[in-house]
C-alpha atoms as a PDB file:
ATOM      1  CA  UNK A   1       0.000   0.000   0.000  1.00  0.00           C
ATOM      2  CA  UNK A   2       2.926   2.299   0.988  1.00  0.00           C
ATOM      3  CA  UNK A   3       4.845   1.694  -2.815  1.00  0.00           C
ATOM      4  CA  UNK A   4       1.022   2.597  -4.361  1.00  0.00           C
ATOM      5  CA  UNK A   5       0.743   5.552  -2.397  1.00  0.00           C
ATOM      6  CA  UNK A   6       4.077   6.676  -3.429  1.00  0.00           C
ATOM      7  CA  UNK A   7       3.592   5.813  -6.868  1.00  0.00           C
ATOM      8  CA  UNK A   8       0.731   8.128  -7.088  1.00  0.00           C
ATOM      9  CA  UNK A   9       2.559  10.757  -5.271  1.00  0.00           C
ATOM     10  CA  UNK A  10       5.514  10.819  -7.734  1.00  0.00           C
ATOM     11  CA  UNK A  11       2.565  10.895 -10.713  1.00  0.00           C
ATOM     12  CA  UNK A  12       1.461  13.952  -8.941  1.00  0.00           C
ATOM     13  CA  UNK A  13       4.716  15.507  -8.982  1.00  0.00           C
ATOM     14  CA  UNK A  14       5.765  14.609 -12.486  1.00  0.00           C
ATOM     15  CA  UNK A  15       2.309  15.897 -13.470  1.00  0.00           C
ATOM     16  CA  UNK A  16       2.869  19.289 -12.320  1.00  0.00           C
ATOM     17  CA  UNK A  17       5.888  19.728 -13.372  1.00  0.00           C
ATOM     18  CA  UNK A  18       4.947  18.762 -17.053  1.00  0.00           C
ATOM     19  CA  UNK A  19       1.983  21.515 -16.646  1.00  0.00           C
ATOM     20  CA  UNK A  20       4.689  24.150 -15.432  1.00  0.00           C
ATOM     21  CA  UNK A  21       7.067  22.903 -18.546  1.00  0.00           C
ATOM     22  CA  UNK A  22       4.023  23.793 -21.310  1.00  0.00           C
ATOM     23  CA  UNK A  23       3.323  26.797 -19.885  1.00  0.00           C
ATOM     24  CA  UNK A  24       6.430  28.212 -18.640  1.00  0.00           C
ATOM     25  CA  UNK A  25       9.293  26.339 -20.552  1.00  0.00           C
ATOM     26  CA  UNK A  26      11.679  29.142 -19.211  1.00  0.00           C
ATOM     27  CA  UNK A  27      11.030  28.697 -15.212  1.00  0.00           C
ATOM     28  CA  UNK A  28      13.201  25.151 -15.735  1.00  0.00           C
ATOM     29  CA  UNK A  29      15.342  26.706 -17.955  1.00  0.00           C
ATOM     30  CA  UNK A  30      17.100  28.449 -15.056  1.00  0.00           C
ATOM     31  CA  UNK A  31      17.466  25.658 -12.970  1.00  0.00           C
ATOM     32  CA  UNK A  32      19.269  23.193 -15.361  1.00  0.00           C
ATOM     33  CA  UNK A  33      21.152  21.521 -12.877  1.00  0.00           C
ATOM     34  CA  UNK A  34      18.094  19.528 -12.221  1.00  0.00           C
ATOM     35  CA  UNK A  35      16.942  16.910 -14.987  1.00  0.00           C
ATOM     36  CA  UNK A  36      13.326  18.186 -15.410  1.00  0.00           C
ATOM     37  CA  UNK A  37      12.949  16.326 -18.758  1.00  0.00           C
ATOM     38  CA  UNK A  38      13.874  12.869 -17.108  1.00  0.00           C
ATOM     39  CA  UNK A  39      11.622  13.058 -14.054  1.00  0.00           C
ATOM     40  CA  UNK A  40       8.715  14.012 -16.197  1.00  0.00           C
ATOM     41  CA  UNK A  41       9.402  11.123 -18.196  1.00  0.00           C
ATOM     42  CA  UNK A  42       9.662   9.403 -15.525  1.00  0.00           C
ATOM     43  CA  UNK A  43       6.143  10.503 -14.367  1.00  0.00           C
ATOM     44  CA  UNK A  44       5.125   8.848 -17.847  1.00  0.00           C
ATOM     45  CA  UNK A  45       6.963   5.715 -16.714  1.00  0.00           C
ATOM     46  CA  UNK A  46       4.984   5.596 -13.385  1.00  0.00           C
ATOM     47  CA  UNK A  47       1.552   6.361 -15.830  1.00  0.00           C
ATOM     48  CA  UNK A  48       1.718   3.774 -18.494  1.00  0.00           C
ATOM     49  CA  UNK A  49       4.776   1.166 -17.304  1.00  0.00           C
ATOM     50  CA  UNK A  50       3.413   1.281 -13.859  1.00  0.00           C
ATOM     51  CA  UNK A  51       3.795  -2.881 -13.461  1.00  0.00           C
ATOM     52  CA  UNK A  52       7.166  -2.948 -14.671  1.00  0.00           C
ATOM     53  CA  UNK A  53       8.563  -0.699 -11.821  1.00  0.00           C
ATOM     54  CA  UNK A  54      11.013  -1.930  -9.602  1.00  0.00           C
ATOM     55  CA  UNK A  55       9.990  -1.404  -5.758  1.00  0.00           C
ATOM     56  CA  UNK A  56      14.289  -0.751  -5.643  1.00  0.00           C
ATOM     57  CA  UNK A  57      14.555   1.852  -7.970  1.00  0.00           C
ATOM     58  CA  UNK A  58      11.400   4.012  -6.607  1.00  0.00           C
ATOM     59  CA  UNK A  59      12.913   3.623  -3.196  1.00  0.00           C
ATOM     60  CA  UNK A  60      16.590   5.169  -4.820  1.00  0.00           C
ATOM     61  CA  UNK A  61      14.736   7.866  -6.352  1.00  0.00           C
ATOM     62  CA  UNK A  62      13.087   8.952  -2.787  1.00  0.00           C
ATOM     63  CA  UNK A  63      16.066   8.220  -0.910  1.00  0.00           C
ATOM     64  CA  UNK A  64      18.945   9.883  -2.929  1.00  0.00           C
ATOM     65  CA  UNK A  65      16.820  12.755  -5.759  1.00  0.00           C
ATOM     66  CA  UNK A  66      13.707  13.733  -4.194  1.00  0.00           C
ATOM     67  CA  UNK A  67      15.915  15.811  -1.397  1.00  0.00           C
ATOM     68  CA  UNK A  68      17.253  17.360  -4.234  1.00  0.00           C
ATOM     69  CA  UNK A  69      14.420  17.975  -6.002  1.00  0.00           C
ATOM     70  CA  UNK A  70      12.564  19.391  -2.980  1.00  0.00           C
ATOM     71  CA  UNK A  71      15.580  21.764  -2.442  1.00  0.00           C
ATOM     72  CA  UNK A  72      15.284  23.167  -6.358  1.00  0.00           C
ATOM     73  CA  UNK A  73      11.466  23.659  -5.811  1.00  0.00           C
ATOM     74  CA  UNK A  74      12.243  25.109  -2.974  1.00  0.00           C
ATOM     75  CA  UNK A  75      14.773  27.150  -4.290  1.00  0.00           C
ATOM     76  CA  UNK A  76      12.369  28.201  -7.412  1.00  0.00           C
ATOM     77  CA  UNK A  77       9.691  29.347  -5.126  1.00  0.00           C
ATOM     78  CA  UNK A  78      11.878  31.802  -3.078  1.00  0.00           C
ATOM     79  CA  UNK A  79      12.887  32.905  -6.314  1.00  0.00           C
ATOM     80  CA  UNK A  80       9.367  33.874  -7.487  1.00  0.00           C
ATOM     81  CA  UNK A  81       8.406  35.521  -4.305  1.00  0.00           C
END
């Protein structure tokens, strides 16, 4: 239940991200030091591979790039404000 819950989280995430990329291309364009392309692929991984997802790999990608990720949001926002 916990891998599902996260799977839908990262959709979430991945899905917003891909809305900010169509209508603001540029806002990612500043931060290129994170991979915005690959984690909203990703996101399309998650929506139409979801069964062939390792439980190994999501757990990698919360352990050791969604600190990062958080941090560049983060980041993005103060920027903004």
């Amino acid at each position: 239940m916990i891998f599902d819950a996260t799977m839908m989280r990262l959709q979430a995430l991945g899905e917003s991200l891909k809305q900010i990329e169509n209508k603001s291309p540029e806002t990612f364009e500043k931060y290129s030091d994170v991979e915005w392309v690959k984690i909203i692929r990703f996101r399309d991984i998650i929506s139409h591979h979801y069964e062939k997802l390792e439980s190994e790999i999501i757990f990698d990608v919360c352990k050791n790039h969604l600190p990062l990720l958080k941090a560049s949001i983060a980041k993005i926002i103060s920027d903004l404000k």
